[in-house]
N, C-alpha and C. Protein backbone atom coordinates (compact mmCIF):
# COMPACT_ATOMS: atom_id res chain seq x y z
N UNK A 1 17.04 39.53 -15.69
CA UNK A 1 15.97 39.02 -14.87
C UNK A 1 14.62 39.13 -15.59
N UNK A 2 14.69 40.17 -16.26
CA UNK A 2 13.06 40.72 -17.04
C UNK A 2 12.76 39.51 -17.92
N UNK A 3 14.15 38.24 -18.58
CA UNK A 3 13.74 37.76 -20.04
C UNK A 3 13.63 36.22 -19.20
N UNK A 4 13.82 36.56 -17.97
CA UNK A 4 13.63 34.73 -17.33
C UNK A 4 12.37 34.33 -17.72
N UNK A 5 10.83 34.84 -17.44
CA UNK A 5 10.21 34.57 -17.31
C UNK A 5 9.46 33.78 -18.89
N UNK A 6 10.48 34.84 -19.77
CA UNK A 6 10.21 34.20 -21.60
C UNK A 6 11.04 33.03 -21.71
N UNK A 7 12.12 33.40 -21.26
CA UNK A 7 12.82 31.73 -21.32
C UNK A 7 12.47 30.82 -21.07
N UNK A 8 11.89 30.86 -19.45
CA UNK A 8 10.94 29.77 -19.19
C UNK A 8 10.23 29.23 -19.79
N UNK A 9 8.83 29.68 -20.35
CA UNK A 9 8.26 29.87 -21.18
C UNK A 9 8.41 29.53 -22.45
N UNK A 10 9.68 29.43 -23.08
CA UNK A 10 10.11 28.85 -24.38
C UNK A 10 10.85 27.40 -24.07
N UNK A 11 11.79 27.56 -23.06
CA UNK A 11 11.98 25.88 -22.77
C UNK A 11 11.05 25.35 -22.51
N UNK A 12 9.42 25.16 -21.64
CA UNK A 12 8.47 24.75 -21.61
C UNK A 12 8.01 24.39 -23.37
N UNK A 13 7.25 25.26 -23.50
CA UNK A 13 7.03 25.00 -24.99
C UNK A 13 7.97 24.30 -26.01
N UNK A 14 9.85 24.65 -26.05
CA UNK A 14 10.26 23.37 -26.76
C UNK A 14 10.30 21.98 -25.95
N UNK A 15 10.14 21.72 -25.02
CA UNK A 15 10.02 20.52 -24.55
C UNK A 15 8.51 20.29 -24.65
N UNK A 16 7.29 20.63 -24.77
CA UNK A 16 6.58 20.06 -25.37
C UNK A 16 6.53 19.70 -26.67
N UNK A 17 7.03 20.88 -28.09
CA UNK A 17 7.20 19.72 -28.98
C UNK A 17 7.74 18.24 -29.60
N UNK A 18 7.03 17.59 -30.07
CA UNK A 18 7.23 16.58 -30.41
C UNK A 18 8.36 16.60 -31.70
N UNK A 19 8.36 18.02 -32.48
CA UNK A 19 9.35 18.19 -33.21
C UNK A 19 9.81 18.97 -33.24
N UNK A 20 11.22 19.03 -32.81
CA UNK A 20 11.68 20.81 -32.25
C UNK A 20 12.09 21.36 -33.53
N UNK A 21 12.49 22.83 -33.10
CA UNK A 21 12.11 23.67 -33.90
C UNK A 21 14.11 23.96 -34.25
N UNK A 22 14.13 23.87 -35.44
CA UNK A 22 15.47 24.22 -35.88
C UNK A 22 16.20 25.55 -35.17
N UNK A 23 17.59 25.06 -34.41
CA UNK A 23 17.65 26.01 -33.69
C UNK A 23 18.19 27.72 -35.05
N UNK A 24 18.65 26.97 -36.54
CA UNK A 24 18.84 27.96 -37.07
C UNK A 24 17.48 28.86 -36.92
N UNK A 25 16.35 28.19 -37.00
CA UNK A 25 15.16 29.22 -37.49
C UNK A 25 14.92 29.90 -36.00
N UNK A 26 15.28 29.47 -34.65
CA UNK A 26 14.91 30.01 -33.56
C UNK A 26 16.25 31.25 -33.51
N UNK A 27 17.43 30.83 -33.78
CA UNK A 27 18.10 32.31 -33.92
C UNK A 27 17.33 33.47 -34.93
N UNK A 28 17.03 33.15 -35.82
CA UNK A 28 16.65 34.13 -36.78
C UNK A 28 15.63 34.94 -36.18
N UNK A 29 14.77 33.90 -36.20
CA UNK A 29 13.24 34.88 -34.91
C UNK A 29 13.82 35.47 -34.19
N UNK A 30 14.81 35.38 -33.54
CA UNK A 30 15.05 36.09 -32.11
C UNK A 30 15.34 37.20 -32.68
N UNK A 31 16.70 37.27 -34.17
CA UNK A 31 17.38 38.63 -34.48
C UNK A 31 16.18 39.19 -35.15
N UNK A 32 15.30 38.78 -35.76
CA UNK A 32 14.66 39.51 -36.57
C UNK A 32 13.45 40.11 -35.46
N UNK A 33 13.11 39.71 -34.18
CA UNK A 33 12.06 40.54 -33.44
C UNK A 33 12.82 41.57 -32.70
N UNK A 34 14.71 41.53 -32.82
CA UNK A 34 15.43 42.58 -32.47
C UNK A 34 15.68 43.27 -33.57
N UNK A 35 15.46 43.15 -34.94
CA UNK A 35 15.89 44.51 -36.13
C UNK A 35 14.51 45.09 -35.54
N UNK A 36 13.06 44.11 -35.59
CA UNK A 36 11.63 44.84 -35.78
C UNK A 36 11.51 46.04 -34.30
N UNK A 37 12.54 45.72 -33.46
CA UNK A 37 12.57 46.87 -32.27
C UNK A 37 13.29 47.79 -32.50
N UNK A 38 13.77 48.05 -33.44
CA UNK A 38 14.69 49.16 -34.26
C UNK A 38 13.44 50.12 -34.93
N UNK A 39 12.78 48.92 -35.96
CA UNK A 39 11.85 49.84 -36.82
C UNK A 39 10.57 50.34 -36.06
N UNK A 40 10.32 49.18 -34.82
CA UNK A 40 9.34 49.76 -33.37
C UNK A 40 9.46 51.50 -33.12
N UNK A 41 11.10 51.81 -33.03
CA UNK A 41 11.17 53.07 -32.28
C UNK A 41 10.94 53.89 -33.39
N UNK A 42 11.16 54.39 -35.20
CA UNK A 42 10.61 54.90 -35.72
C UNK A 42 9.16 55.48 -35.62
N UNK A 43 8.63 54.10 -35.82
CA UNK A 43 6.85 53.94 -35.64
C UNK A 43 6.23 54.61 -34.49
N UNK A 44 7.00 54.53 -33.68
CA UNK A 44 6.47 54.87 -32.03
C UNK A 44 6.69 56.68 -32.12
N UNK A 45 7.88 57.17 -32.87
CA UNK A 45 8.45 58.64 -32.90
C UNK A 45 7.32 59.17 -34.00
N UNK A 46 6.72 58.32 -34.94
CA UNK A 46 5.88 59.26 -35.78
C UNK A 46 4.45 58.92 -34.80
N UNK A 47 4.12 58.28 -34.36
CA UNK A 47 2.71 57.92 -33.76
C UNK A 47 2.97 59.26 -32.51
N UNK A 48 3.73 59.41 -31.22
CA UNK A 48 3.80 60.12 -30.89
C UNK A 48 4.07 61.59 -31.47
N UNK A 49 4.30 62.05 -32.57
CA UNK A 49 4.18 63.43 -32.87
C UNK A 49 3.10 63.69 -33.85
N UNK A 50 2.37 62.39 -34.10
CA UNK A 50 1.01 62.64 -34.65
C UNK A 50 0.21 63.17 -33.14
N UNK A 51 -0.23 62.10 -32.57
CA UNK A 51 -0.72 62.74 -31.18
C UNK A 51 -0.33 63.74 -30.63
N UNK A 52 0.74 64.53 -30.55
CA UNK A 52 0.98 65.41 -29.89
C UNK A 52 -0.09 66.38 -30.73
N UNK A 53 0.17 66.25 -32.38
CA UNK A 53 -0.22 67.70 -32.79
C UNK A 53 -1.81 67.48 -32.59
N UNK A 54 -2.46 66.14 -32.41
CA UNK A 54 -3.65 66.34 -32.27
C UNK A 54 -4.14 66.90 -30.65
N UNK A 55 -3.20 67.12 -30.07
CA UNK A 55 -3.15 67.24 -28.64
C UNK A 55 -3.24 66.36 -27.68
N UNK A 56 -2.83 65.41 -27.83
CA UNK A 56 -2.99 64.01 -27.12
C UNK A 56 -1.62 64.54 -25.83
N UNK A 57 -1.37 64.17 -24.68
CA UNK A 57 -0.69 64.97 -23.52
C UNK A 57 -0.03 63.33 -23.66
N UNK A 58 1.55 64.03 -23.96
CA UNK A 58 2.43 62.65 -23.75
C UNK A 58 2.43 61.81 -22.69
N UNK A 59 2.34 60.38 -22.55
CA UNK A 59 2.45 59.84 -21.77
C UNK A 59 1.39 59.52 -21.36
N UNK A 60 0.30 59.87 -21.79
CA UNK A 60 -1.13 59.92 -21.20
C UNK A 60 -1.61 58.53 -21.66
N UNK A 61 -2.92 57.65 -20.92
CA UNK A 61 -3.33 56.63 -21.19
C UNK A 61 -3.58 56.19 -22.75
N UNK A 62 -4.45 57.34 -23.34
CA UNK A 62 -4.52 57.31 -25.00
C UNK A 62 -2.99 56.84 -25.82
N UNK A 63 -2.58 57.89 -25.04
CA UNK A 63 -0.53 57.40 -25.92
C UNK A 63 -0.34 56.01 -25.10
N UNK A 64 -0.06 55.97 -23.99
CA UNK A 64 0.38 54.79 -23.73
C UNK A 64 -0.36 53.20 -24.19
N UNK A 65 -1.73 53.39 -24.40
CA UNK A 65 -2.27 52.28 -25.24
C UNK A 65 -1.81 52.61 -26.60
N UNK A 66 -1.88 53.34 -27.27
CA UNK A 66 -1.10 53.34 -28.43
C UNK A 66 0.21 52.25 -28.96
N UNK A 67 1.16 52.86 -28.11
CA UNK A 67 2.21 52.72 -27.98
C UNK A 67 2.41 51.32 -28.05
N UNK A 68 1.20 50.89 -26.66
CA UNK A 68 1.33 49.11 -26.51
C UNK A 68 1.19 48.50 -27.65
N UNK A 69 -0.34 49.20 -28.46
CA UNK A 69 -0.55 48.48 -29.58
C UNK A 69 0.42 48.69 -30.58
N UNK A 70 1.20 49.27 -31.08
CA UNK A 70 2.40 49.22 -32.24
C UNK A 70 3.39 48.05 -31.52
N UNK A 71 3.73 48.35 -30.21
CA UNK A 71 4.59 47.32 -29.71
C UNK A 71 4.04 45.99 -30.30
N UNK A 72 3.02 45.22 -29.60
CA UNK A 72 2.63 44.15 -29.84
C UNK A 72 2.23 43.80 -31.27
N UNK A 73 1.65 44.89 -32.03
CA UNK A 73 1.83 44.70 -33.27
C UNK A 73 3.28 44.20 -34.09
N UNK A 74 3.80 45.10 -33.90
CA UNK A 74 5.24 44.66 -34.36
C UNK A 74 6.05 43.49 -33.87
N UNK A 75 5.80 42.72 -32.43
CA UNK A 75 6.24 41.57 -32.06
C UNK A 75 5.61 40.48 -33.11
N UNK A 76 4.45 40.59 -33.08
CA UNK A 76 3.39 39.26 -33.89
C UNK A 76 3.59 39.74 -35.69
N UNK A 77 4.60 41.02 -35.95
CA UNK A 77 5.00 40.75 -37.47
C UNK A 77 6.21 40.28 -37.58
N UNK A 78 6.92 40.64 -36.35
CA UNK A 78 8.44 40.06 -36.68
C UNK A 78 8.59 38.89 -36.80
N UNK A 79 7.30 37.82 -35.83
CA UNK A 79 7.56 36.26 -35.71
C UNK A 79 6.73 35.99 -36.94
N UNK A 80 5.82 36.53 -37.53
CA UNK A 80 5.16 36.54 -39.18
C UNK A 80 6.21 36.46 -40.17
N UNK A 81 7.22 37.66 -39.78
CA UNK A 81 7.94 37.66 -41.16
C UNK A 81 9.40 36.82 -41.17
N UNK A 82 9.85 36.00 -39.92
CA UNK A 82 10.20 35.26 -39.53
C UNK A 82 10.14 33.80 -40.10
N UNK A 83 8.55 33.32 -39.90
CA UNK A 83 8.62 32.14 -40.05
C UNK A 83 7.42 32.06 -41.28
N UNK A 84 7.08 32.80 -41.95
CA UNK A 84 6.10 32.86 -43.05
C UNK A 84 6.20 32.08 -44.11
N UNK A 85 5.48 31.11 -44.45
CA UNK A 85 5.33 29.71 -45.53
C UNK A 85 6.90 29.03 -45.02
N UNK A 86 7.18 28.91 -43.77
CA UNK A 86 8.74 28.19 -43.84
C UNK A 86 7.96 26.78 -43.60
N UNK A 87 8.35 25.92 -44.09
CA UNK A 87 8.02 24.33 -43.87
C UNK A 87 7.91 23.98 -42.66
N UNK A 88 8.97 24.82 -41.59
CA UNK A 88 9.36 24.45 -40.19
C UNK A 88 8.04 24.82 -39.26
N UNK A 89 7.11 25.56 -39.66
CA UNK A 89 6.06 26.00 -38.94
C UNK A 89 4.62 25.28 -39.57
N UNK A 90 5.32 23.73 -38.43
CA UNK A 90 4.09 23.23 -39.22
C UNK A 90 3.35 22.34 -38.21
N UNK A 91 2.98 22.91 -36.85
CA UNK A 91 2.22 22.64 -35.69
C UNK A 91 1.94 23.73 -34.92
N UNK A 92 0.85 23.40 -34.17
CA UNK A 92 -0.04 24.84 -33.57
C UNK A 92 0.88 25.17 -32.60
N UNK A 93 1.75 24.44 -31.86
CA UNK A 93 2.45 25.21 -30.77
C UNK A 93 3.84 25.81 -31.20
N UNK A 94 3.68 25.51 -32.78
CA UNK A 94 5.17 26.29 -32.94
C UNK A 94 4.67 27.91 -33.09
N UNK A 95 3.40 28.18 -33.24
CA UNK A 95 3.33 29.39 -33.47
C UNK A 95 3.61 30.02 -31.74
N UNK A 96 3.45 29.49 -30.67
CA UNK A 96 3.51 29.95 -29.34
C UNK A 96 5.44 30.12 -29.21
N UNK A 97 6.06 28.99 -29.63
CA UNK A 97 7.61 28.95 -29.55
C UNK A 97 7.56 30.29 -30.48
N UNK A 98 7.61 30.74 -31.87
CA UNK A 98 7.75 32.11 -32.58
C UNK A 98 7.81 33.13 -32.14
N UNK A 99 6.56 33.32 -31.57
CA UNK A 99 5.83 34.23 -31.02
C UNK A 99 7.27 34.62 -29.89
N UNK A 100 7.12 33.90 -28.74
CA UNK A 100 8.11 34.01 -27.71
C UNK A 100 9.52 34.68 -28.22
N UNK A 101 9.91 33.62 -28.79
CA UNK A 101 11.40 33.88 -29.42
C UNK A 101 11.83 34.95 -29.78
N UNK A 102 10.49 35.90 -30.57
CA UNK A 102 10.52 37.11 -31.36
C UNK A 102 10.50 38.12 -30.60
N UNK A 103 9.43 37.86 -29.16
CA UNK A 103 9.46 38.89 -28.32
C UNK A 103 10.41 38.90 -27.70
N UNK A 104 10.79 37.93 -27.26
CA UNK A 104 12.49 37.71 -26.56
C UNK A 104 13.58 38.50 -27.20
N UNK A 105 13.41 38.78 -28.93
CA UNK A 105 14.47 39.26 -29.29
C UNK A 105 14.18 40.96 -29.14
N UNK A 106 12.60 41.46 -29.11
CA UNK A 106 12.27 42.26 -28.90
C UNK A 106 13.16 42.81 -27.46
N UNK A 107 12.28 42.13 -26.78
CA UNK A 107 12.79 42.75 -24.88
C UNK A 107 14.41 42.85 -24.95
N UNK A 108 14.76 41.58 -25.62
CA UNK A 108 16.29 42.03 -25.62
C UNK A 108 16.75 43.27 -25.80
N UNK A 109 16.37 43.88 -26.85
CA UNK A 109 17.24 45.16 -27.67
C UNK A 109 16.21 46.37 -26.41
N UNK A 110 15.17 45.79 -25.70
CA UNK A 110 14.68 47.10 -25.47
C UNK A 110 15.35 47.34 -23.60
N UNK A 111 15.99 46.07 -23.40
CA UNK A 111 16.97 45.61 -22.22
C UNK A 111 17.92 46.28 -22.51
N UNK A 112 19.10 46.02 -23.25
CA UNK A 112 19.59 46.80 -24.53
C UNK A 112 19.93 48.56 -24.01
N UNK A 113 18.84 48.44 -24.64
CA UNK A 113 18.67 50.08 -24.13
C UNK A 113 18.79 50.87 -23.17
N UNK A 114 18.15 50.16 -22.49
CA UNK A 114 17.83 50.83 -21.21
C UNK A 114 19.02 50.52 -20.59
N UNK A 115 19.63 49.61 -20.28
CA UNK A 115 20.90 49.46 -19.38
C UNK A 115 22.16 50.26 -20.29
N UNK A 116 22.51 50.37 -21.20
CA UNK A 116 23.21 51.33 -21.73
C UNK A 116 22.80 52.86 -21.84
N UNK A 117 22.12 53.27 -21.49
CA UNK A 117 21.23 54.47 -21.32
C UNK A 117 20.88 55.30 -22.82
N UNK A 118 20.67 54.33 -24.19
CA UNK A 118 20.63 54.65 -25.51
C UNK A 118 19.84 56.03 -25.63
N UNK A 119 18.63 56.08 -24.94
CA UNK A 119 17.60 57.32 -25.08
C UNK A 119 18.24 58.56 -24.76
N UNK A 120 18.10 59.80 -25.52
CA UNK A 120 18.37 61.00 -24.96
C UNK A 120 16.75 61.84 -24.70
N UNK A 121 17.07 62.76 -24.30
CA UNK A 121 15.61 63.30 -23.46
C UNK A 121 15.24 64.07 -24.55
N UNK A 122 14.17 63.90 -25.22
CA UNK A 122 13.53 64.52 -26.19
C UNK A 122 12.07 65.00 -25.79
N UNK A 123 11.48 65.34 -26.55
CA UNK A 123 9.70 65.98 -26.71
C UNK A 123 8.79 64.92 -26.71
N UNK A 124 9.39 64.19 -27.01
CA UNK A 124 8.62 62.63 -27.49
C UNK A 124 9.10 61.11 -27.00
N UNK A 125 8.50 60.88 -25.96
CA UNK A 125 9.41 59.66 -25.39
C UNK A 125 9.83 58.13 -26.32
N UNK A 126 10.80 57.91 -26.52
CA UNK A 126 10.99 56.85 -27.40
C UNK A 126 10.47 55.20 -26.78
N UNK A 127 10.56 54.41 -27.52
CA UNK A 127 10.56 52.91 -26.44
C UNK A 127 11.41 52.80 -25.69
N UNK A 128 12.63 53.28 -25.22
CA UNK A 128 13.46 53.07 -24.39
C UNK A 128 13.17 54.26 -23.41
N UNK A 129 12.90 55.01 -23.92
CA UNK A 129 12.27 56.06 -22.18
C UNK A 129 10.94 55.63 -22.13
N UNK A 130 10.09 54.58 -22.67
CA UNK A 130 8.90 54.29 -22.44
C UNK A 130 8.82 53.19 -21.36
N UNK A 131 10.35 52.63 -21.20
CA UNK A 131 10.26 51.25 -20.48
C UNK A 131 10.58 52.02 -19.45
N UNK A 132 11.02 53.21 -18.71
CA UNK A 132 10.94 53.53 -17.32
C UNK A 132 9.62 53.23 -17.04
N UNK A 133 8.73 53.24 -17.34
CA UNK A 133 7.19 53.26 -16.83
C UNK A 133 7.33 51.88 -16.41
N UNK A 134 7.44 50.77 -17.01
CA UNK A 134 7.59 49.69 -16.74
C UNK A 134 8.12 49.24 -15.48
N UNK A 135 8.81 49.28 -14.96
CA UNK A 135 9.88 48.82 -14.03
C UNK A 135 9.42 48.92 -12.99
């Protein structure tokens, strides 16, 4: 239910292009904004035990903007490293289809997670105990 609203959102946008977007290169975006939610939860485990030692109180607004920003950072590199000098990205709304696709593959793996219950309870909440907040 959480990825309807991106789907939408991406069938909109490929039915506005005038030249769609190779569905090989739209699989790839998708897997590659799901490896970049792999290397997300690293990033997120050293950012949170930097803050901790500076005393930052887990979970707290400071961490949780944090957090957002590596997230969204890492969505807008996965669809970067995705579709970077590819010939196929060669109109302004394909960067909106990328973008989507990548986060889509993102939410996937972090859907993923959470419904298989991947997180164990640690000191440091990972992205997958970060998405209880969410819900």
């Amino acid at each position: 239910m959480r990825l309807l609203p991106g789907f939408a959102w991406l069938v909109f946008y490929l039915g506005e292009d005038p030249h769609p977007e190779p569905k090989r290169m739209i699989v790839f975006t998708f897997v590659v904004g799901m490896a970049f939610g792999f290397f997300t939860v690293a990033v997120e485990n050293i950012f949170n035990t930097w803050t901790t030692n500076l005393g930052v109180v887990e979970l707290s607004i400071l961490s949780l903007l944090g957090l957002a920003f590596i997230e969204e950072v890492m969505k807008f590199a996965a669809a970067h490293f995705a579709v970077n000098k590819s010939p196929e990205f060669d109109e302004p709304i394909d960067a909106m289809i990328y973008m989507i696709v990548a986060a889509l593959g993102f939410a996937t793996l972090e859907n993923i997670g959470a419904i298989s219950n991947i997180s164990r309870r640690r000191a440091h909440p990972t992205l997958f105990e970060t998405l209880s907040l969410r819900s």
